[in-house]
C-alpha atoms as a PDB file:
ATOM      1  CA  UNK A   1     -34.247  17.367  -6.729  1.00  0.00           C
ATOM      2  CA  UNK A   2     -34.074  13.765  -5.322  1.00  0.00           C
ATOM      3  CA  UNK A   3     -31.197  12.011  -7.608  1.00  0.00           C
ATOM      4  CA  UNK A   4     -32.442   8.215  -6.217  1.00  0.00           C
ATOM      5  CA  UNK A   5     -28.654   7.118  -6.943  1.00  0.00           C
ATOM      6  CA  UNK A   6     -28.622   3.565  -6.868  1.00  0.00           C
ATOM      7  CA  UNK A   7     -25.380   2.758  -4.559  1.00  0.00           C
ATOM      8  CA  UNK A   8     -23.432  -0.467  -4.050  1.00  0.00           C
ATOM      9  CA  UNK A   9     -20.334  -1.193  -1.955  1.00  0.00           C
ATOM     10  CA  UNK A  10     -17.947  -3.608  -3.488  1.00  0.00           C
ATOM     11  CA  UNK A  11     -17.769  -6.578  -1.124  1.00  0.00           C
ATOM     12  CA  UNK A  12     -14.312  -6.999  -1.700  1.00  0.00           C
ATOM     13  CA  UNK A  13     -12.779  -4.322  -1.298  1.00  0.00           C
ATOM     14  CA  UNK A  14     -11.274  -2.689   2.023  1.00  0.00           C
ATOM     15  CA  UNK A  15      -8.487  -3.681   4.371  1.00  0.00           C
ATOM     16  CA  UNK A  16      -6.097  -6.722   3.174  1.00  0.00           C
ATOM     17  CA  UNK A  17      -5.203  -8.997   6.503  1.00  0.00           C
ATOM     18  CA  UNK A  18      -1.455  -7.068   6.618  1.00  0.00           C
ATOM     19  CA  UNK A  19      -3.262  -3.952   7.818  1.00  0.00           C
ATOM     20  CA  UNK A  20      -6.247  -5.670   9.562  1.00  0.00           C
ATOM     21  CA  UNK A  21      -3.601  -7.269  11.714  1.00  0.00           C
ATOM     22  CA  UNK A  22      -1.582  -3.840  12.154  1.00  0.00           C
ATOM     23  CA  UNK A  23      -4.612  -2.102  13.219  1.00  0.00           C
ATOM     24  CA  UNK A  24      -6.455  -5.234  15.970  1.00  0.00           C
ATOM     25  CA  UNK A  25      -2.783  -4.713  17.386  1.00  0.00           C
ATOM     26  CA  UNK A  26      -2.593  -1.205  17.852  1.00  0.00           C
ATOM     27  CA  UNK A  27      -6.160  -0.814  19.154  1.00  0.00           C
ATOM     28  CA  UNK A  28      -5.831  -3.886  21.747  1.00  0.00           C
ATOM     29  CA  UNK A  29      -2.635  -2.126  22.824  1.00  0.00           C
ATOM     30  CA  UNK A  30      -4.683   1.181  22.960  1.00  0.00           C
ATOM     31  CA  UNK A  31      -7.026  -0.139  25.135  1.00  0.00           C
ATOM     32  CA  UNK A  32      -4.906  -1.236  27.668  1.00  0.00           C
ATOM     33  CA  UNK A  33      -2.202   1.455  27.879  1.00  0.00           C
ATOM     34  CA  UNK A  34      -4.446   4.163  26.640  1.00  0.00           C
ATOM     35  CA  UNK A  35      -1.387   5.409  23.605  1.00  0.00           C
ATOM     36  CA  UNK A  36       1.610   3.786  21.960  1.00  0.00           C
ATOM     37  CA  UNK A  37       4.038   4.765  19.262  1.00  0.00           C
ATOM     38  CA  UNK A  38       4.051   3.996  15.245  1.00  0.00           C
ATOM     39  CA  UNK A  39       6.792   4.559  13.360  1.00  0.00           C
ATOM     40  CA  UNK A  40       5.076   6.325  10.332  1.00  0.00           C
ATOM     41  CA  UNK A  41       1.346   6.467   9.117  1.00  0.00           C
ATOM     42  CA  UNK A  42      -0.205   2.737  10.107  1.00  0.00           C
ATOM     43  CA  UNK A  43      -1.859   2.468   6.765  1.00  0.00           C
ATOM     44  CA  UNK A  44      -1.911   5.219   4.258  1.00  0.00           C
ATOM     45  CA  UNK A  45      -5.357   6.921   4.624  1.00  0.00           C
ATOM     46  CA  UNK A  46      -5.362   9.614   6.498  1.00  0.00           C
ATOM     47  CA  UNK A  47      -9.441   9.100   8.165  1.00  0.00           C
ATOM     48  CA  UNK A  48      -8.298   5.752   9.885  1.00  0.00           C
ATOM     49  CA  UNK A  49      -5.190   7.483  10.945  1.00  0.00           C
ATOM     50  CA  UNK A  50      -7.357  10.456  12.629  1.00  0.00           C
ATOM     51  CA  UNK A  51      -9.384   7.838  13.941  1.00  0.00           C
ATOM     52  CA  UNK A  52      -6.697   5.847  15.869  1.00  0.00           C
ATOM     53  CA  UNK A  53      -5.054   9.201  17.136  1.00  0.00           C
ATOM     54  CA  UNK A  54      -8.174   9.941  18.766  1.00  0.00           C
ATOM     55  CA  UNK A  55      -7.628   7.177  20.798  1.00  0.00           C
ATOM     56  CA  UNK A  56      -3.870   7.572  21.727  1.00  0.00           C
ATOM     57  CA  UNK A  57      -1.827   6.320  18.633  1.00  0.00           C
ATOM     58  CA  UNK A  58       1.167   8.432  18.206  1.00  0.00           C
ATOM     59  CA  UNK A  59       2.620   8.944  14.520  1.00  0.00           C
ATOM     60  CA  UNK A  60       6.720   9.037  15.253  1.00  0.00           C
ATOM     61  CA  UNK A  61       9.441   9.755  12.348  1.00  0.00           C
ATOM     62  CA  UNK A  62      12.445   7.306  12.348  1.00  0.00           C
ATOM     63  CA  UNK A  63      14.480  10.557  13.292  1.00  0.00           C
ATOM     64  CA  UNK A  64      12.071  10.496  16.623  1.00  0.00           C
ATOM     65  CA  UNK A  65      13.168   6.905  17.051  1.00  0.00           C
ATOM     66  CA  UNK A  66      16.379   7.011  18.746  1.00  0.00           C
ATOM     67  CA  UNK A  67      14.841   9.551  21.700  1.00  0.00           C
ATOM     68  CA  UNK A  68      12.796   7.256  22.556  1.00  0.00           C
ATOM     69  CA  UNK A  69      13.754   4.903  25.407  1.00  0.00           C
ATOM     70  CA  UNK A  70      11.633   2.285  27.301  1.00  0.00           C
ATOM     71  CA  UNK A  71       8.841   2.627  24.907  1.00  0.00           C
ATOM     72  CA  UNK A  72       6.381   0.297  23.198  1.00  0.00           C
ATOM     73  CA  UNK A  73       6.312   1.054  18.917  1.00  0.00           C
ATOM     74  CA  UNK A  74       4.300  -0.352  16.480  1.00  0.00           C
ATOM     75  CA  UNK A  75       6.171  -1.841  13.296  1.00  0.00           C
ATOM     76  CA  UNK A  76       3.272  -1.809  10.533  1.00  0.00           C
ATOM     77  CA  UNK A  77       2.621  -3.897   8.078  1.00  0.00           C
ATOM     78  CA  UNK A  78       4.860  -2.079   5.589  1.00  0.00           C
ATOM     79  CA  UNK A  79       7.748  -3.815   7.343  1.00  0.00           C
ATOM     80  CA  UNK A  80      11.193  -2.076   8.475  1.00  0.00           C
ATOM     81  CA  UNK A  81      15.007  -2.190   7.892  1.00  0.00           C
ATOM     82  CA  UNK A  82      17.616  -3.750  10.266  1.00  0.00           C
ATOM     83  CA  UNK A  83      18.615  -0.196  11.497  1.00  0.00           C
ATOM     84  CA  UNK A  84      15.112  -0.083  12.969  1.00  0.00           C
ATOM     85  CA  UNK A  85      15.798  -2.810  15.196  1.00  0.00           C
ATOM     86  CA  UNK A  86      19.328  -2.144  16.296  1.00  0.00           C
ATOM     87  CA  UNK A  87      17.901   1.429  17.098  1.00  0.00           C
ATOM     88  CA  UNK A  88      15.107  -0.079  19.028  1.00  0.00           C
ATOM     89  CA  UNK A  89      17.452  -3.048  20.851  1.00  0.00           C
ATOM     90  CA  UNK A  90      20.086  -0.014  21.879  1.00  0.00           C
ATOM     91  CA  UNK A  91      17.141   1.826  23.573  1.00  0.00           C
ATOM     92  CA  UNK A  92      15.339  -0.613  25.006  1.00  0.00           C
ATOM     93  CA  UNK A  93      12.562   0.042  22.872  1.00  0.00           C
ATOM     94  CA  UNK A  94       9.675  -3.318  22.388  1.00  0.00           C
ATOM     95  CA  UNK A  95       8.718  -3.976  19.056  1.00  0.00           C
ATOM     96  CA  UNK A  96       5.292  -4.614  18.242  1.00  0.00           C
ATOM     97  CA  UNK A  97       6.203  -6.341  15.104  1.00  0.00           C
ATOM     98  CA  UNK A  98       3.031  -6.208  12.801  1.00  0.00           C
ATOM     99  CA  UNK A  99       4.805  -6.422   9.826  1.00  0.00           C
ATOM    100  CA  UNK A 100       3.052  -8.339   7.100  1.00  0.00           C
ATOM    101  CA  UNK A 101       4.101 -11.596   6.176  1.00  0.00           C
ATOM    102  CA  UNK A 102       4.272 -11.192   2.558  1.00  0.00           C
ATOM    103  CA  UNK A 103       6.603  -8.263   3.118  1.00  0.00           C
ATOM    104  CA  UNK A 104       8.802 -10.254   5.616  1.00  0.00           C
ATOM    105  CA  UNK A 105       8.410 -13.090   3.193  1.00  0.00           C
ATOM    106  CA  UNK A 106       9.866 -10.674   0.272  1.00  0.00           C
ATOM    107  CA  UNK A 107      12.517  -9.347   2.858  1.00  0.00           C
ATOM    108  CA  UNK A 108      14.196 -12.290   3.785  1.00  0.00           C
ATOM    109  CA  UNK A 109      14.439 -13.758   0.171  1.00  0.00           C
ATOM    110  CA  UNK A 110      15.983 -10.212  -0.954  1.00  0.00           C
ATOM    111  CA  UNK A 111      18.786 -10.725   2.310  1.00  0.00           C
ATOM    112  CA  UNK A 112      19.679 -13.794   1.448  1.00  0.00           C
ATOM    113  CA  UNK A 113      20.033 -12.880  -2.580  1.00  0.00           C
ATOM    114  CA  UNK A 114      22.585 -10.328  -1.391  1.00  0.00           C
ATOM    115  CA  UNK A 115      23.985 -12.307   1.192  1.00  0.00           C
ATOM    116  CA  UNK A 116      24.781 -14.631  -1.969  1.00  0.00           C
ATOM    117  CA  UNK A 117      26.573 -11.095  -3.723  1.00  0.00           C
ATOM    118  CA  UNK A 118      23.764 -11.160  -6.697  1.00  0.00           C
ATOM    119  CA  UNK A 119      23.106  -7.703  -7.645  1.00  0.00           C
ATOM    120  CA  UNK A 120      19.423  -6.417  -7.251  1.00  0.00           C
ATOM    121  CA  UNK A 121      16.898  -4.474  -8.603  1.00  0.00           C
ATOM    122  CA  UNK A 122      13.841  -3.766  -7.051  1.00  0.00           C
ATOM    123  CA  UNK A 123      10.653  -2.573  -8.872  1.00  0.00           C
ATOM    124  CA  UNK A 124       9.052   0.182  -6.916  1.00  0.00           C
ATOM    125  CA  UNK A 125       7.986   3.651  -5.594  1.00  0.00           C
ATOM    126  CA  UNK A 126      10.595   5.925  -4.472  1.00  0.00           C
ATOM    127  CA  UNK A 127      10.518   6.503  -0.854  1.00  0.00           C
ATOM    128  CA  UNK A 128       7.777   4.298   0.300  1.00  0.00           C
ATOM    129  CA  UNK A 129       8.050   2.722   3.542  1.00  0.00           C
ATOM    130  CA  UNK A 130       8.390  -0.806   2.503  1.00  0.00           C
ATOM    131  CA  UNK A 131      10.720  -0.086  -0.165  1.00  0.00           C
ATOM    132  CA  UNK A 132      13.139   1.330   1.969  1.00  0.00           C
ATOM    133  CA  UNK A 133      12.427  -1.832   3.965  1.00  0.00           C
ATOM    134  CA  UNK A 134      13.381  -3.767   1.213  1.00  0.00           C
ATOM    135  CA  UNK A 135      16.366  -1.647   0.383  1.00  0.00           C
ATOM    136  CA  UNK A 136      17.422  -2.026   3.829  1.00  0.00           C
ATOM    137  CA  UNK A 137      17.911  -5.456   3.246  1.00  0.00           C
ATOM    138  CA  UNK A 138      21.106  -5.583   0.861  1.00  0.00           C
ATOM    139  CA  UNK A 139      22.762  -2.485   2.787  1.00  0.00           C
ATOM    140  CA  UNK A 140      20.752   0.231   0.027  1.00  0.00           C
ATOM    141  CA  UNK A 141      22.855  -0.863  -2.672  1.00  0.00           C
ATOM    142  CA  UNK A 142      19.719  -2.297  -4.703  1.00  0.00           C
ATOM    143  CA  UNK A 143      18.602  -0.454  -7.157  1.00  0.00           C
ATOM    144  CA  UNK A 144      15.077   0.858  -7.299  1.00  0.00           C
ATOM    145  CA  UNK A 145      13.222   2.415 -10.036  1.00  0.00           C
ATOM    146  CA  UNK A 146       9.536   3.057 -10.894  1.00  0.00           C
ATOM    147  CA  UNK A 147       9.153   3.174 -14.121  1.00  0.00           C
ATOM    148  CA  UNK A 148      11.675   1.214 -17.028  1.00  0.00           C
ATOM    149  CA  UNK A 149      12.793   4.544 -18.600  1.00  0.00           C
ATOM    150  CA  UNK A 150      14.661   5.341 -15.011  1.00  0.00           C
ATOM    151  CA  UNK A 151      16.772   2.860 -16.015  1.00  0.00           C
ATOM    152  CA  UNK A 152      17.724   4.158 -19.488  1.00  0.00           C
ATOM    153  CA  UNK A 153      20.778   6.236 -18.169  1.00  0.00           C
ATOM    154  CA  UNK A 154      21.979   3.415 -15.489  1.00  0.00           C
ATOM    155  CA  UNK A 155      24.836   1.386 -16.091  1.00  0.00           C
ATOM    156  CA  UNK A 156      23.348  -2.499 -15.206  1.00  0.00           C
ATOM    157  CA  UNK A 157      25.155  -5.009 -14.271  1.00  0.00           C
ATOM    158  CA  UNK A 158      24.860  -8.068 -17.172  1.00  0.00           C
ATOM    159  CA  UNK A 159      23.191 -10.481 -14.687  1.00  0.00           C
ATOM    160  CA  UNK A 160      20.513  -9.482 -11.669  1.00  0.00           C
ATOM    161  CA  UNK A 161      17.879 -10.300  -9.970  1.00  0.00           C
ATOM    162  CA  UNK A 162      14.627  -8.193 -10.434  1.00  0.00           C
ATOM    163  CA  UNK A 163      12.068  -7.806  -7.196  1.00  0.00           C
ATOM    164  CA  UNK A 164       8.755  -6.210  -6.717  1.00  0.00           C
ATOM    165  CA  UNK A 165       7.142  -4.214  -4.394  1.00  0.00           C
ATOM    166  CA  UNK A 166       4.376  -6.203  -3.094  1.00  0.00           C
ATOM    167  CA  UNK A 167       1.292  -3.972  -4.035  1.00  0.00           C
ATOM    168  CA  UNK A 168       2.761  -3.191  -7.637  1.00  0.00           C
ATOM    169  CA  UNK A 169       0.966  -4.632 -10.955  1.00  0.00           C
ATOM    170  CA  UNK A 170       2.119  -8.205 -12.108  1.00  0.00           C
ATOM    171  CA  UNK A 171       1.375  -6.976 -15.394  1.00  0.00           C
ATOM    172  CA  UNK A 172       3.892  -4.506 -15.816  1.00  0.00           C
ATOM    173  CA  UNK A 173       6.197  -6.530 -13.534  1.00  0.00           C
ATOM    174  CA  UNK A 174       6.408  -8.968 -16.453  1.00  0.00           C
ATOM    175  CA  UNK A 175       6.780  -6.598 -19.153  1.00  0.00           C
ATOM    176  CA  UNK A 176       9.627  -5.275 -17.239  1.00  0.00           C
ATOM    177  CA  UNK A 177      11.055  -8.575 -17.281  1.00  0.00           C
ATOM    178  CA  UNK A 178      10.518  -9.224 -20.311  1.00  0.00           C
ATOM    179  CA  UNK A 179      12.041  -5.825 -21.578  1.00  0.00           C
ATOM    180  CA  UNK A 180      14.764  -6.107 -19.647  1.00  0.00           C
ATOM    181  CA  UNK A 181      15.554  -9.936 -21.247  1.00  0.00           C
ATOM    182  CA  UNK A 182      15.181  -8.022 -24.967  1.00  0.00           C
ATOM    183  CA  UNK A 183      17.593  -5.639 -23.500  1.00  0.00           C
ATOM    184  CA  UNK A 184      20.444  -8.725 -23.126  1.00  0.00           C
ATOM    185  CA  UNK A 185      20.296  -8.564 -19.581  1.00  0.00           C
ATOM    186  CA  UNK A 186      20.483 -11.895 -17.757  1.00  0.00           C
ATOM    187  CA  UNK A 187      17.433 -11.740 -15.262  1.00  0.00           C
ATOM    188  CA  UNK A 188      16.514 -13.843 -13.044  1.00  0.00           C
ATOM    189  CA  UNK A 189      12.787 -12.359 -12.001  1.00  0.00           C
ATOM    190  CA  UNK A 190      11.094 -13.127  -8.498  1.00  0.00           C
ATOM    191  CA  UNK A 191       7.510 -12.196  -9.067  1.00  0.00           C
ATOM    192  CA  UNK A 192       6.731 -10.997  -5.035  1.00  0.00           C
ATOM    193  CA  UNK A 193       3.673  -9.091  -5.437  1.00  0.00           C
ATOM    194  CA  UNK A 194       0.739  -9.870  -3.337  1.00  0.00           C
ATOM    195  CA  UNK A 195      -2.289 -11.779  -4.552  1.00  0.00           C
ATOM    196  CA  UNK A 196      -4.054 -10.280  -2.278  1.00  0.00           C
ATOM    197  CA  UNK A 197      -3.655  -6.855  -4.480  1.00  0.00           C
ATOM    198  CA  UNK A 198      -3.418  -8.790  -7.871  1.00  0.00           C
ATOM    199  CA  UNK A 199      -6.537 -10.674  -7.511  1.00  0.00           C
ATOM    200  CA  UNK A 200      -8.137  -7.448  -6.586  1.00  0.00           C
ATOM    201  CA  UNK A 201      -7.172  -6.199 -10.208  1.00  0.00           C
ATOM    202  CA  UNK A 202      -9.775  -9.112 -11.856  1.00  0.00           C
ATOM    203  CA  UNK A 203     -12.824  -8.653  -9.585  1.00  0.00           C
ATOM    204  CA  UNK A 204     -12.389  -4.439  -9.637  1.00  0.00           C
ATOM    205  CA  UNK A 205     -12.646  -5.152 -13.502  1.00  0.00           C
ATOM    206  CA  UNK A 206     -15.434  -7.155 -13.503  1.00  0.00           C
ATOM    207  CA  UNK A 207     -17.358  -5.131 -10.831  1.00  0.00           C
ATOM    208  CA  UNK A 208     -16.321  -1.314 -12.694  1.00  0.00           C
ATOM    209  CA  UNK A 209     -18.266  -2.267 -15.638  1.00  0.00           C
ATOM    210  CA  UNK A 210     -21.287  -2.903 -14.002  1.00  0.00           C
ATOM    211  CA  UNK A 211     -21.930   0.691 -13.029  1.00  0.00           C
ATOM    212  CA  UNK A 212     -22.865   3.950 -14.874  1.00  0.00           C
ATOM    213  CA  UNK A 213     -20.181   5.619 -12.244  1.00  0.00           C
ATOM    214  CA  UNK A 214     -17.589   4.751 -10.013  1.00  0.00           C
ATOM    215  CA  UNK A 215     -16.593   5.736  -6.780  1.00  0.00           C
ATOM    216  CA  UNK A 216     -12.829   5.046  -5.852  1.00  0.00           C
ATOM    217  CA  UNK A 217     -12.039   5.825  -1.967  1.00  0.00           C
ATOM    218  CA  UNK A 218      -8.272   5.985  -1.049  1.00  0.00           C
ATOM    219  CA  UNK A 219      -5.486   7.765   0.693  1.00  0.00           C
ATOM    220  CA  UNK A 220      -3.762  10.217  -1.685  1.00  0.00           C
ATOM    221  CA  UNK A 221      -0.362   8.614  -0.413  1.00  0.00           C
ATOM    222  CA  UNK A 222      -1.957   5.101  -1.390  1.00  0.00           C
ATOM    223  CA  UNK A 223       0.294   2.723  -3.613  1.00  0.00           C
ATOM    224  CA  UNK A 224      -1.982   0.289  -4.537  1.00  0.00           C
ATOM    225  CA  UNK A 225      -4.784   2.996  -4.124  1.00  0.00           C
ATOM    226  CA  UNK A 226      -3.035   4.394  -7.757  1.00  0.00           C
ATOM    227  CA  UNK A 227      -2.949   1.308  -9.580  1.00  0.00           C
ATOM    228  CA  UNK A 228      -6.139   0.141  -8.701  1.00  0.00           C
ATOM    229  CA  UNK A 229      -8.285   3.510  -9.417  1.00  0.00           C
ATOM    230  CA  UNK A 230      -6.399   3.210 -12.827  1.00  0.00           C
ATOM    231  CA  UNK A 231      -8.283  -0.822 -13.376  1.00  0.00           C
ATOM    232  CA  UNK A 232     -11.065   1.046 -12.416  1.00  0.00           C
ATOM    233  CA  UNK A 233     -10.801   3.983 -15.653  1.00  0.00           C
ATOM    234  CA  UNK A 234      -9.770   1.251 -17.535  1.00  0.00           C
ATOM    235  CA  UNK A 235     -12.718  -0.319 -17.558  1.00  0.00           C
ATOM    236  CA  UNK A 236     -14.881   2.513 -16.722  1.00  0.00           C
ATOM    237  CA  UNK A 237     -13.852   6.289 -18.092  1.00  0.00           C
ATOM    238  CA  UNK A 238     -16.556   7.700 -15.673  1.00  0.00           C
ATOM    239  CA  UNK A 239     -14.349   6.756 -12.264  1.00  0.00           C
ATOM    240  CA  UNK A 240     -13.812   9.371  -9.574  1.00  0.00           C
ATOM    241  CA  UNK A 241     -10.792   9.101  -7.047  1.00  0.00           C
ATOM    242  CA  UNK A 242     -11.985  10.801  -3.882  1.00  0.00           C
ATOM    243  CA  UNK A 243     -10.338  10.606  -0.312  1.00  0.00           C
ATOM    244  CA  UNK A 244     -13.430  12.499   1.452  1.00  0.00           C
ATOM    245  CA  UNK A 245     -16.881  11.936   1.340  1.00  0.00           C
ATOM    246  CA  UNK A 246     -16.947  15.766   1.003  1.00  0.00           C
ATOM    247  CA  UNK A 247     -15.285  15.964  -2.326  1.00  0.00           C
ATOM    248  CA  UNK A 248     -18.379  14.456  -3.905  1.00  0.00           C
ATOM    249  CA  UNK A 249     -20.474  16.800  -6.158  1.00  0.00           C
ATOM    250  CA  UNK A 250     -23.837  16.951  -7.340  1.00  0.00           C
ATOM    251  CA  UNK A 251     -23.309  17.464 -10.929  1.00  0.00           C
ATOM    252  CA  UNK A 252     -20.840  14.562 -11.455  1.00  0.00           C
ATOM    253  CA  UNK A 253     -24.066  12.169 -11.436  1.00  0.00           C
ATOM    254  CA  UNK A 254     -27.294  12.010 -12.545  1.00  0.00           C
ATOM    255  CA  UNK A 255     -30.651  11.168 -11.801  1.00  0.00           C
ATOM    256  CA  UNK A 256     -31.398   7.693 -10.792  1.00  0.00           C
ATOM    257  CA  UNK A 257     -27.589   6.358 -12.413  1.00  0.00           C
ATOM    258  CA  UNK A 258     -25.801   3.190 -10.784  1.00  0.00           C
ATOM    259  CA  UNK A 259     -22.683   4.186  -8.907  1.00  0.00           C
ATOM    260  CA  UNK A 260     -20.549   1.288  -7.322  1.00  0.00           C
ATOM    261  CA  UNK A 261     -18.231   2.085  -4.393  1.00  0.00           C
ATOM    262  CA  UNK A 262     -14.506   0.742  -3.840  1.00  0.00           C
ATOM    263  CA  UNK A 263     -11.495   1.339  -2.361  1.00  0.00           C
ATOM    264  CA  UNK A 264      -7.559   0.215  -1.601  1.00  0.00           C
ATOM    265  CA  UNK A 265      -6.064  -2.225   0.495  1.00  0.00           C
ATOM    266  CA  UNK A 266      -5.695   0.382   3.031  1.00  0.00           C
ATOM    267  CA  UNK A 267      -8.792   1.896   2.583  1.00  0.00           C
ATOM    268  CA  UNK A 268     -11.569   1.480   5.713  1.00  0.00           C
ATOM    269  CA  UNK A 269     -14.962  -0.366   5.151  1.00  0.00           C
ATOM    270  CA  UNK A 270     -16.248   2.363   7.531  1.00  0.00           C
ATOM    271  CA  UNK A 271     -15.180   4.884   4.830  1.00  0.00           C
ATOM    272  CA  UNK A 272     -16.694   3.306   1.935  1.00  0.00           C
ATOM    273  CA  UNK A 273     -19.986   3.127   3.837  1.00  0.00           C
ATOM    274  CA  UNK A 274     -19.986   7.336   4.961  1.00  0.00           C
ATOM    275  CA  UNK A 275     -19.450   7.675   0.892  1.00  0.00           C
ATOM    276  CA  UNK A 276     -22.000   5.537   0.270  1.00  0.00           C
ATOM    277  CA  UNK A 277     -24.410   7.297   2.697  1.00  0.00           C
ATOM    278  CA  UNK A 278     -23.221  10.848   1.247  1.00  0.00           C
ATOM    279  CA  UNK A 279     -23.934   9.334  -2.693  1.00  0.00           C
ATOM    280  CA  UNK A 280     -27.446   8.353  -1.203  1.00  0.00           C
ATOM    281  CA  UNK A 281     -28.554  11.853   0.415  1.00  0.00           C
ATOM    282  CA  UNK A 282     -27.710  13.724  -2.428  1.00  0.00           C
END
């Protein structure tokens, strides 16, 4: 039976310019030395991370770091802590610092907040790379939490200052704050998340609801891959997170229904388009 699916890409989404950056370095450093070094996944989706192995990129653990010597290693645009620098000074190790600026940006102003002995909390995922980045930053004595009730159990400080992860949502940034202010805390709230992601939030809205179904293409391991599938069900309850083109069935459309295609910041145009090709053979 010929479903005649009627399939369109979102023009927005795909790469933001932190990992567009990360990745033109890595492959013009590919192409001349034929492999280099990244210290952890370059962008969390594990297609584009097969792809780049295939041409030399080596994935590397920050316990592999220090037995390294002489090396070239990519920095991606998740950022890193200081220790990732002494490391790499001590073993002679070049940096190719691809870091995004809106992380480095969010880095600097959390160093110099402890530097000035306020007390910090930091409003993201545990364990991902650019929190510990962040953490990094004030010696991992901020505190980080995902979600408000974390918190419920903590003994706060009466006066902080409250970060963000950069791909988290502004919305529930704010209600934190604002939470946290009913609470009797003293906050003073720096709103660091990247309007690259938040604006994504409004146009993933307004294209969702134009659709019978929705395709959402990301990384498992994808932050921002999370919270935006999640504007996506808002707005449309028939929304399917996939990472593979394979995982797409038959009987989750029907005939001749409107499906629009999106993705992540981290998620590969190229990616979007095999979906798009798999939606239209079906």
């Amino acid at each position: 039976m010929d479903f005649n699916l009627q399939v369109t890409i979102d023009k927005d989404s795909g790469f933001c310019f932190g990992v567009v950056y990360a990745i033109d370095m890595a492959e013009e450093i590919l192409e001349e030395d034929g492999y280099l070094y990244c210290l952890g996944d370059i962008v969390h989706n594990d297609e584009e991370v097969a792809r780049l192995k295939a041409k030399g990129l080596r994935i590397i653990s920050h316990e592999d770091l220090p037995q390294l010597k002489n090396e070239k290693v990519l920095i991606r645009a998740h950022g890193e802590s200081p220790d990732t620098y002494r490391i790499a000074l001590e073993n002679d190790i070049t940096l190719i610092d691809a870091s995004c600026p809106v992380v480095l940006k969010l880095q600097h102003r959390i160093k110099t907040s402890y530097d000035d002995n306020e007390k910090i909390l930091i409003f993201g995922k545990h364990g991902h790379a650019e929190v510990i980045g962040l953490q990094g930053q004030t010696n991992n004595e901020a505190i980080v939490f995902q979600d408000i009730a974390e918190l419920e159990d903590v003994e706060l400080p009466d006066k902080f200052t409250l970060y963000s992860q950069t791909t988290k949502s502004t919305d529930k940034f704010y209600s934190i704050k604002d939470e946290l202010l009913r609470r009797g805390y003293e906050v003073k709230a720096n709103d660091t998340i990247c309007r690259q992601v938040s604006n994504r939030y409004e146009d993933l809205a307004t294209f969702a609801k134009q659709f019978d179904k929705i395709v959402f293409v990301s990384g498992k391991k994808s932050s921002n891959g999370k919270v935006l599938y999640d504007v996506c069900l808002r707005h449309n309850e028939h929304s399917y997170f996939i990472s593979d083109p394979q995982e797409l069935k038959q009987e989750m459309f029907k005939k001749n229904e409107t499906v629009g295609v999106c993705g992540a910041t981290s998620t590969p145009m190229w990616l979007m388009q095999k979906v798009k090709n798999t939606l239209e053979q079906l």
